[in-house]
PDB file of N, CA and C in Angstrom:
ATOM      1  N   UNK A   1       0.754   2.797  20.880  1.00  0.00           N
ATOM      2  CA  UNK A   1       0.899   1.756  19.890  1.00  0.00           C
ATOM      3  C   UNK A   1       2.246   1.911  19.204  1.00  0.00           C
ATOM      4  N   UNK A   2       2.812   0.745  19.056  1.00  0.00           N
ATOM      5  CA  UNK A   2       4.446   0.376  18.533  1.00  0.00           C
ATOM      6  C   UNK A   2       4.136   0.125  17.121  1.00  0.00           C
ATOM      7  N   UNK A   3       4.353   0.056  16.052  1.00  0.00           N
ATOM      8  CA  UNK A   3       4.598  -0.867  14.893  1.00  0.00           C
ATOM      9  C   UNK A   3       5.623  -1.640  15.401  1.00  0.00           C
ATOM     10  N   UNK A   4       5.525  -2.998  14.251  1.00  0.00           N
ATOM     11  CA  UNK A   4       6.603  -3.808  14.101  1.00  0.00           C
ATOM     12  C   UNK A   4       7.483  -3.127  12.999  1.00  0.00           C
ATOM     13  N   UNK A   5       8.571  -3.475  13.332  1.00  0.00           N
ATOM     14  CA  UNK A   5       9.958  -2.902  12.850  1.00  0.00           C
ATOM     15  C   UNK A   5       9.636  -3.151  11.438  1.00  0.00           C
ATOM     16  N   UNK A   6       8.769  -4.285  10.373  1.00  0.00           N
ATOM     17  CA  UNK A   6       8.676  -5.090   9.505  1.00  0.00           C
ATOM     18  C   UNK A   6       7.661  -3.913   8.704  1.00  0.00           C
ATOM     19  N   UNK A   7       7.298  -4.017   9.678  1.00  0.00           N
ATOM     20  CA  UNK A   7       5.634  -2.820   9.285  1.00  0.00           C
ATOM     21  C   UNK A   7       5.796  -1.257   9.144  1.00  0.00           C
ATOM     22  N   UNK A   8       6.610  -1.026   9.825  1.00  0.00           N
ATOM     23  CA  UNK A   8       7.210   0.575  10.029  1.00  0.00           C
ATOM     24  C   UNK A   8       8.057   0.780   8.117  1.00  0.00           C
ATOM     25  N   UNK A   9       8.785  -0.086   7.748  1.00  0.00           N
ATOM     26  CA  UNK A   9       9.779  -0.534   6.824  1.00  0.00           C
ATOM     27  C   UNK A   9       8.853  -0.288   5.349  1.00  0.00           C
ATOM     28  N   UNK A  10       8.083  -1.224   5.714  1.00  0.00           N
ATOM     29  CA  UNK A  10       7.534  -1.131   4.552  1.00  0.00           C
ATOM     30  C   UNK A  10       6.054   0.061   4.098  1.00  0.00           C
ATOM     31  N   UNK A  11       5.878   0.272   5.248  1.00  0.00           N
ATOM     32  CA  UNK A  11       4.875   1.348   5.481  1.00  0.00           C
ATOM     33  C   UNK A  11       6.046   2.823   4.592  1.00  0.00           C
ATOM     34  N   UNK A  12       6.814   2.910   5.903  1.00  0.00           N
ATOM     35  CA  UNK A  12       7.976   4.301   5.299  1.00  0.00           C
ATOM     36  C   UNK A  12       8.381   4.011   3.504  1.00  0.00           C
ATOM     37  N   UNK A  13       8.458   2.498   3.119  1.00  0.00           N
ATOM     38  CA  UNK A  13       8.337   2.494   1.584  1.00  0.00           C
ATOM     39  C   UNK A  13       7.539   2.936   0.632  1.00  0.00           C
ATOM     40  N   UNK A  14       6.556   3.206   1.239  1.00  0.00           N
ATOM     41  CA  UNK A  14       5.344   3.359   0.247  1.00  0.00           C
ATOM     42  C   UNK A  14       4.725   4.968   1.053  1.00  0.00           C
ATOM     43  N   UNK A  15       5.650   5.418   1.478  1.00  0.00           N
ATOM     44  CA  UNK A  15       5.422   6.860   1.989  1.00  0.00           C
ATOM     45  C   UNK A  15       4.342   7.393   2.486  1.00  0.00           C
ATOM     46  N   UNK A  16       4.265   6.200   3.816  1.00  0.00           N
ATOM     47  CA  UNK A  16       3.544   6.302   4.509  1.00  0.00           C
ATOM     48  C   UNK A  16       4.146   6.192   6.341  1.00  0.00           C
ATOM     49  N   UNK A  17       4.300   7.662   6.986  1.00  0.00           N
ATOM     50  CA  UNK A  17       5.368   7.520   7.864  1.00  0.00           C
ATOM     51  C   UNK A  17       4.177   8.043   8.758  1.00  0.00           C
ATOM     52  N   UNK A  18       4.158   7.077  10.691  1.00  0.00           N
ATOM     53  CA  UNK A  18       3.805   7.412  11.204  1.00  0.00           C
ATOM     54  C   UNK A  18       3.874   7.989  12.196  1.00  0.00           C
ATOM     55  N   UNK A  19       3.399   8.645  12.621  1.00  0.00           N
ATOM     56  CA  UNK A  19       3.157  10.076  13.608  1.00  0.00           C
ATOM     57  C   UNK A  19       2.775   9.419  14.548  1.00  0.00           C
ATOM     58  N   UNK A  20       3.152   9.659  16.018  1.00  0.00           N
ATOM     59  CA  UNK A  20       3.070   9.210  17.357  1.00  0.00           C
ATOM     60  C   UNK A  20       1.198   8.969  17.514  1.00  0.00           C
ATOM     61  N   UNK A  21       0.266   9.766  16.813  1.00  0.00           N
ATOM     62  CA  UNK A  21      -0.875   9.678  17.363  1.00  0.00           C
ATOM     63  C   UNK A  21      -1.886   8.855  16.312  1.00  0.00           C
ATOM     64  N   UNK A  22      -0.585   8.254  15.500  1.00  0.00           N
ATOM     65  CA  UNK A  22      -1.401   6.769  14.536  1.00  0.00           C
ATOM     66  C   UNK A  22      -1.669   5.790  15.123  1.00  0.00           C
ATOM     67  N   UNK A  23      -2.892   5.592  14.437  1.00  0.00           N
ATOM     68  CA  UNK A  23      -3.426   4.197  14.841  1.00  0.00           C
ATOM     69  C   UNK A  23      -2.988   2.997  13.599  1.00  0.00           C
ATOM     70  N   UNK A  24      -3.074   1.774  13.719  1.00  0.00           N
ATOM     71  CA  UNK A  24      -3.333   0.878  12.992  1.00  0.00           C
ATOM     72  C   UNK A  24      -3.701   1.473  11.445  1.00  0.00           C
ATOM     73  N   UNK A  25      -5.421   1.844  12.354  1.00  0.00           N
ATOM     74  CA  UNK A  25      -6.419   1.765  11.868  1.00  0.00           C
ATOM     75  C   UNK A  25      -6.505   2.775  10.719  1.00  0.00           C
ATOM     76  N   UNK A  26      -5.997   3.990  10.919  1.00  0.00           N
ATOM     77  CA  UNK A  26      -5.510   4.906  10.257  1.00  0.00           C
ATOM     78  C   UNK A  26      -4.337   4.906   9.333  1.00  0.00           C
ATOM     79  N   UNK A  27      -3.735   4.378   9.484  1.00  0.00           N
ATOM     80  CA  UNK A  27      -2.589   3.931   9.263  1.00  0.00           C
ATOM     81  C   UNK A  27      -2.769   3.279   7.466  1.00  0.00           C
ATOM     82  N   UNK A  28      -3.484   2.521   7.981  1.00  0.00           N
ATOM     83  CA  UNK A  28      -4.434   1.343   6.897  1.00  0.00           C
ATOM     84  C   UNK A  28      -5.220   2.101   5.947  1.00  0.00           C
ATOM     85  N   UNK A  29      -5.867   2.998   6.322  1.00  0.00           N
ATOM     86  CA  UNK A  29      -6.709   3.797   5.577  1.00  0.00           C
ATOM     87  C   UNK A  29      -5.910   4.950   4.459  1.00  0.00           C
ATOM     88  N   UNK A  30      -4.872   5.203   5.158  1.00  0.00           N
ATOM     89  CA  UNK A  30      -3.965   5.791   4.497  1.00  0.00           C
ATOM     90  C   UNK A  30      -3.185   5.160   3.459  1.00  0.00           C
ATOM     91  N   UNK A  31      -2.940   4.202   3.678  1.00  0.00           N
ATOM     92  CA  UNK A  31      -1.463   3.316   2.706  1.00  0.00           C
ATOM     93  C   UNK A  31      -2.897   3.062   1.730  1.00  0.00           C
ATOM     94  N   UNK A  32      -3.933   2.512   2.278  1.00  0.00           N
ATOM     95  CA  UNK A  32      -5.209   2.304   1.208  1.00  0.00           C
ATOM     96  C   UNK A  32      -5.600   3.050   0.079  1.00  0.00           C
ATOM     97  N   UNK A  33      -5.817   4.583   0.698  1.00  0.00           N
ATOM     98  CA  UNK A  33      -5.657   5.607  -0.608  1.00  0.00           C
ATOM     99  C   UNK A  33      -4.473   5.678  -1.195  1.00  0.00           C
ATOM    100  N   UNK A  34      -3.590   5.406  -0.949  1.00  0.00           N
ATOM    101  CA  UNK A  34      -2.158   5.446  -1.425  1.00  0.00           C
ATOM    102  C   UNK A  34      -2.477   4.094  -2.910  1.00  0.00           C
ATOM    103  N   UNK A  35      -3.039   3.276  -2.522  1.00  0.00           N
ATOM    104  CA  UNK A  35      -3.003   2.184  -3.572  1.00  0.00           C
ATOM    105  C   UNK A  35      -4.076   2.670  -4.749  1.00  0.00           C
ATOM    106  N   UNK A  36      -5.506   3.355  -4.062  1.00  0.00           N
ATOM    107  CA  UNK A  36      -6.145   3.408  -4.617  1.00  0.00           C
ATOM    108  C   UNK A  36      -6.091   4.637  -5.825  1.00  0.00           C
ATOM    109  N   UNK A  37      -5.503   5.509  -5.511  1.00  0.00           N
ATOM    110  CA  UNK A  37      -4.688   6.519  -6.268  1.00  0.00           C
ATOM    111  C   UNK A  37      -3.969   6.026  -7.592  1.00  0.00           C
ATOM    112  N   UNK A  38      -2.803   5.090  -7.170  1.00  0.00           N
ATOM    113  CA  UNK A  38      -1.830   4.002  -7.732  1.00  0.00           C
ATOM    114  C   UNK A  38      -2.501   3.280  -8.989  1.00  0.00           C
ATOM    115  N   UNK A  39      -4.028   2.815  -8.274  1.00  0.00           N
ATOM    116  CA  UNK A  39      -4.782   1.906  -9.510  1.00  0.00           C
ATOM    117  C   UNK A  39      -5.159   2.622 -10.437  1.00  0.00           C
ATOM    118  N   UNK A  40      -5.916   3.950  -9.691  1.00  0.00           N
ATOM    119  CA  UNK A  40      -6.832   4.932 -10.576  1.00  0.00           C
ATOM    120  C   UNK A  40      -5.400   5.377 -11.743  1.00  0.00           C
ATOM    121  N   UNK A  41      -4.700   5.894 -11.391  1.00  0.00           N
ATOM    122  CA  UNK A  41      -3.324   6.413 -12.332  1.00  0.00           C
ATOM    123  C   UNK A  41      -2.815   5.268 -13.069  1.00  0.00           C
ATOM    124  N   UNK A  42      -2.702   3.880 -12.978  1.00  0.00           N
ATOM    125  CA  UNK A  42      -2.602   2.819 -13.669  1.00  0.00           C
ATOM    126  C   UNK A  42      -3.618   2.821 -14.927  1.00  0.00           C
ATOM    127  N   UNK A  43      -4.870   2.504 -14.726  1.00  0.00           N
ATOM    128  CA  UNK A  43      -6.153   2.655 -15.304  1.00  0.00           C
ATOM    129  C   UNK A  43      -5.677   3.470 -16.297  1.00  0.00           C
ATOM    130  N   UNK A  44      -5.342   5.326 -16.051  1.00  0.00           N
ATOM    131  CA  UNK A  44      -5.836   6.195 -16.535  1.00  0.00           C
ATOM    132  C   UNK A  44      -4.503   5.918 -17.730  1.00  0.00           C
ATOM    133  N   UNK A  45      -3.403   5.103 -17.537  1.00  0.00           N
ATOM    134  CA  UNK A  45      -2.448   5.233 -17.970  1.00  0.00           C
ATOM    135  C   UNK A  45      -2.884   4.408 -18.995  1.00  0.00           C
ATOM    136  N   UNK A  46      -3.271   3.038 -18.685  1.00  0.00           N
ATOM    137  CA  UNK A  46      -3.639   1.901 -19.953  1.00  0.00           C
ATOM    138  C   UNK A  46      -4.918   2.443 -20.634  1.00  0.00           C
ATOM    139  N   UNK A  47      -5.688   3.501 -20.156  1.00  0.00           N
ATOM    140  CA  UNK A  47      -6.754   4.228 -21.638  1.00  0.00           C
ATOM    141  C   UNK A  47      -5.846   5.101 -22.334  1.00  0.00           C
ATOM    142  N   UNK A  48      -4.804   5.816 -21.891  1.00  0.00           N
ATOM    143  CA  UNK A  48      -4.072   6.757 -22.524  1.00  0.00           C
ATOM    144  C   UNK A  48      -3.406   6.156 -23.560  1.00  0.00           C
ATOM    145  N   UNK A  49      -3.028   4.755 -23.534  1.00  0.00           N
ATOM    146  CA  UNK A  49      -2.359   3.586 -24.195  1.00  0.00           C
ATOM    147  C   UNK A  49      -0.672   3.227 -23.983  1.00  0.00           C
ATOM    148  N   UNK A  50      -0.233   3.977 -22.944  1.00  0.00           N
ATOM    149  CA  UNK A  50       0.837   3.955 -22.322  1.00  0.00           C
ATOM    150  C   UNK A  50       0.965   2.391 -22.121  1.00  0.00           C
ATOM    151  N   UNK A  51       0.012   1.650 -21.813  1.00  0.00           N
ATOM    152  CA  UNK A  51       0.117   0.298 -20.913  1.00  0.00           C
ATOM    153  C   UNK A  51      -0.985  -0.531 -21.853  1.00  0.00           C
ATOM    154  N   UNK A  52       0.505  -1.433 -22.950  1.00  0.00           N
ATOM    155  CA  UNK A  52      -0.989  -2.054 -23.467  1.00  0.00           C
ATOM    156  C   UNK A  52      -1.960  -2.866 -22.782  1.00  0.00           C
ATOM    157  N   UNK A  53      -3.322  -3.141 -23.557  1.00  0.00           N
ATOM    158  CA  UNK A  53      -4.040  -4.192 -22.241  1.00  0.00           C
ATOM    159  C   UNK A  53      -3.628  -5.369 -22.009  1.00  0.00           C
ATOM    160  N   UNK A  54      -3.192  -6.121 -23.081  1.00  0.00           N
ATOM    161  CA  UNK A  54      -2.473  -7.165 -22.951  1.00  0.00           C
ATOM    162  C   UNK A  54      -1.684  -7.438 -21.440  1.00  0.00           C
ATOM    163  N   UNK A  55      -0.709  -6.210 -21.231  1.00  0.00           N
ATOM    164  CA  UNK A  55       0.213  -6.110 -19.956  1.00  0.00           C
ATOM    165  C   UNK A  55      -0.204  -5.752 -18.962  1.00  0.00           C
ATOM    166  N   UNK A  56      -1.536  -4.925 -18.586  1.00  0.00           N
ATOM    167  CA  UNK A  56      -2.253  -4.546 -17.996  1.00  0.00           C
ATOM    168  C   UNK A  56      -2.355  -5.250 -16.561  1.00  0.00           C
ATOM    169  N   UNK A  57      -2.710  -6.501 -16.446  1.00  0.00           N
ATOM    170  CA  UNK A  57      -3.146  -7.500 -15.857  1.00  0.00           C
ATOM    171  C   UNK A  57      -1.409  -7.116 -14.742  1.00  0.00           C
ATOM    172  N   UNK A  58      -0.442  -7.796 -15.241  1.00  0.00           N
ATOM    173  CA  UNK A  58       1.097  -7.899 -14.942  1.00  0.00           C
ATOM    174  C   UNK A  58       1.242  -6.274 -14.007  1.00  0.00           C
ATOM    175  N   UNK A  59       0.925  -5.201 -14.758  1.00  0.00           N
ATOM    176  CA  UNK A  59       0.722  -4.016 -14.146  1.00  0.00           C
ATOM    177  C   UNK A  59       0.258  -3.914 -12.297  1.00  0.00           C
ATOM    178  N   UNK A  60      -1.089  -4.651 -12.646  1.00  0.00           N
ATOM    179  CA  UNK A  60      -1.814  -4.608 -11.569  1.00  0.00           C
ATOM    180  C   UNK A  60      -1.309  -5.225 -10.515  1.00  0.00           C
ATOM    181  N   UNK A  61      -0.902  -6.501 -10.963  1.00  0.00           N
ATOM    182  CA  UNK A  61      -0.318  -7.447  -9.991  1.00  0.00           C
ATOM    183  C   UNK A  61       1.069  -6.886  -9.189  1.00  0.00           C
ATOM    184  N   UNK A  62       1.585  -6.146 -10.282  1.00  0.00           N
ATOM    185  CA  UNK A  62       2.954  -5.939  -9.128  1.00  0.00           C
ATOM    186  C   UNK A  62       2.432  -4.803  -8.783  1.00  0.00           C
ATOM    187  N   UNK A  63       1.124  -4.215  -8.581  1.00  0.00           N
ATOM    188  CA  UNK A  63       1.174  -2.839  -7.619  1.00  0.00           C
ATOM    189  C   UNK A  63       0.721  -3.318  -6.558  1.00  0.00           C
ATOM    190  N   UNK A  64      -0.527  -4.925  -6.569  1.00  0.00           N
ATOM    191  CA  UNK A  64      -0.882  -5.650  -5.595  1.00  0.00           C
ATOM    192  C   UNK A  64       0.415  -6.323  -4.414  1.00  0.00           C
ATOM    193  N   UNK A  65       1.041  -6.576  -5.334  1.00  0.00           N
ATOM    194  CA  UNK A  65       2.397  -7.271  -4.380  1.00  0.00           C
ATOM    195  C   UNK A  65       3.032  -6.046  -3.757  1.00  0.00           C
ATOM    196  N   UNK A  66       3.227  -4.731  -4.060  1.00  0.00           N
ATOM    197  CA  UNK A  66       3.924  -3.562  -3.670  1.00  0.00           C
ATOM    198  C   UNK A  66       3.004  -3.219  -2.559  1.00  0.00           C
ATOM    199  N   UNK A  67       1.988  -3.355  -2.311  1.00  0.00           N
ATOM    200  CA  UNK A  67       1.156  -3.035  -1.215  1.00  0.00           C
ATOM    201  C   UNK A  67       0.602  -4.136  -0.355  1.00  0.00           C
ATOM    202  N   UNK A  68       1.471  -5.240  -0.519  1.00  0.00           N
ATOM    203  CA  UNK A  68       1.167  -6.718   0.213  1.00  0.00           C
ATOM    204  C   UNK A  68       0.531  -6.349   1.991  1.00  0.00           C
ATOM    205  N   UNK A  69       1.253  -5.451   2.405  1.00  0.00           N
ATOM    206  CA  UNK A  69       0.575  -4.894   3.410  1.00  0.00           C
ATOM    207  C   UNK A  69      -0.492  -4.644   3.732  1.00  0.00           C
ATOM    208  N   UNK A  70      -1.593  -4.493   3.028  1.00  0.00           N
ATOM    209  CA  UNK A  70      -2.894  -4.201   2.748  1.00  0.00           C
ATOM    210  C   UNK A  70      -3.337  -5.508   3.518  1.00  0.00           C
ATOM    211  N   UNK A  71      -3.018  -6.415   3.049  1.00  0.00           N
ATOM    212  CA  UNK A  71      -3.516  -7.834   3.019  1.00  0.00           C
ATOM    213  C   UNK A  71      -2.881  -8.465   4.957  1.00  0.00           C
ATOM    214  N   UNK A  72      -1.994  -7.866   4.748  1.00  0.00           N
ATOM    215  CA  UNK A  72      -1.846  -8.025   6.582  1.00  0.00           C
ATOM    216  C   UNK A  72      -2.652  -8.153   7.825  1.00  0.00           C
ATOM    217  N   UNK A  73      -3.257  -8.678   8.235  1.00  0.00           N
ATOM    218  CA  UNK A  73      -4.237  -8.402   9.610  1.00  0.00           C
ATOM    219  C   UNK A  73      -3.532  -7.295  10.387  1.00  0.00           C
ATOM    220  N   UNK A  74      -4.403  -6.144  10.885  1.00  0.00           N
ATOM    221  CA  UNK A  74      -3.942  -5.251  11.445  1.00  0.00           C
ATOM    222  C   UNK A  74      -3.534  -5.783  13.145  1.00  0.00           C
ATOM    223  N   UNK A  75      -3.623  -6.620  13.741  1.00  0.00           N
ATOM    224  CA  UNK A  75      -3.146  -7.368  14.893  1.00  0.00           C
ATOM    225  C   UNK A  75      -1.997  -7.843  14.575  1.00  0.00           C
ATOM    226  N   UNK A  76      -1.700  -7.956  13.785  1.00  0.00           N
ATOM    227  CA  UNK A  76       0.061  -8.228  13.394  1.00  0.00           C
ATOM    228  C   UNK A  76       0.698  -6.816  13.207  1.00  0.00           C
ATOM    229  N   UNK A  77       0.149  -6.000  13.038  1.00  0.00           N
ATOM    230  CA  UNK A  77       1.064  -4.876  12.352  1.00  0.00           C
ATOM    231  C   UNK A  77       1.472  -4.104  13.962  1.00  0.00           C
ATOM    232  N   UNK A  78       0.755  -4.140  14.812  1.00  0.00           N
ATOM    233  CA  UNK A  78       1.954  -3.654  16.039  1.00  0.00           C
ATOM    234  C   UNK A  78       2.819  -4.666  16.361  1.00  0.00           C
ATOM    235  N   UNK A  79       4.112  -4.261  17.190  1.00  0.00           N
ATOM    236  CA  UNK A  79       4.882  -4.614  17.904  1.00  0.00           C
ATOM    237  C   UNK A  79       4.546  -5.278  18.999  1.00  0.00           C
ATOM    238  N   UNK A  80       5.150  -6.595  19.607  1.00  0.00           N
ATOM    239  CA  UNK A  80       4.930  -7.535  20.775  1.00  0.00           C
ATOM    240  C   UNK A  80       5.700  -7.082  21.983  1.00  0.00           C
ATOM    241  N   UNK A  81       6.796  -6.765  21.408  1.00  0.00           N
ATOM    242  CA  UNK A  81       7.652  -5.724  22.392  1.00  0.00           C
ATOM    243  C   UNK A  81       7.189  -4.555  23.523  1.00  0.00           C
TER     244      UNK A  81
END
């Protein structure tokens, strides 16, 4: 299995680099805890009061857009090549 050049890019952004014996599927599961980590530490940040709630919302959203990948069908994320 290839990634797309698009997918490799933004995967290696979010420090998630793959190893010849990745799958997709794995792949996915990984960048996944990567977000889910991201939220939990968000969260823990707006009870601490770092992040008022007000902004909270704005918070979330650009960690959603930073992991737009998530939202990808994994049949797109290899290479056609």
């Amino acid at each position: 299995m290839r990634l797309g050049p698009a997918v490799a890019e933004a995967l290696a952004g979010l420090g998630v680099v793959a190893g010849p014996d990745d799958t997709p599927e794995r792949l996915r599961e990984r960048l996944n805890e990567r977000y889910l980590a991201e939220v939990r530490a968000l969260k823990l940040r707006q009870q601490a009061g770092e992040i008022p709630l007000r902004e909270y919302a704005r918070h979330v959203q650009a960690l959603k857009e930073r992991y737009a990948l998530l939202g990808v069908p994994l049949s797109l994320w290899a290479d056609a090549g």
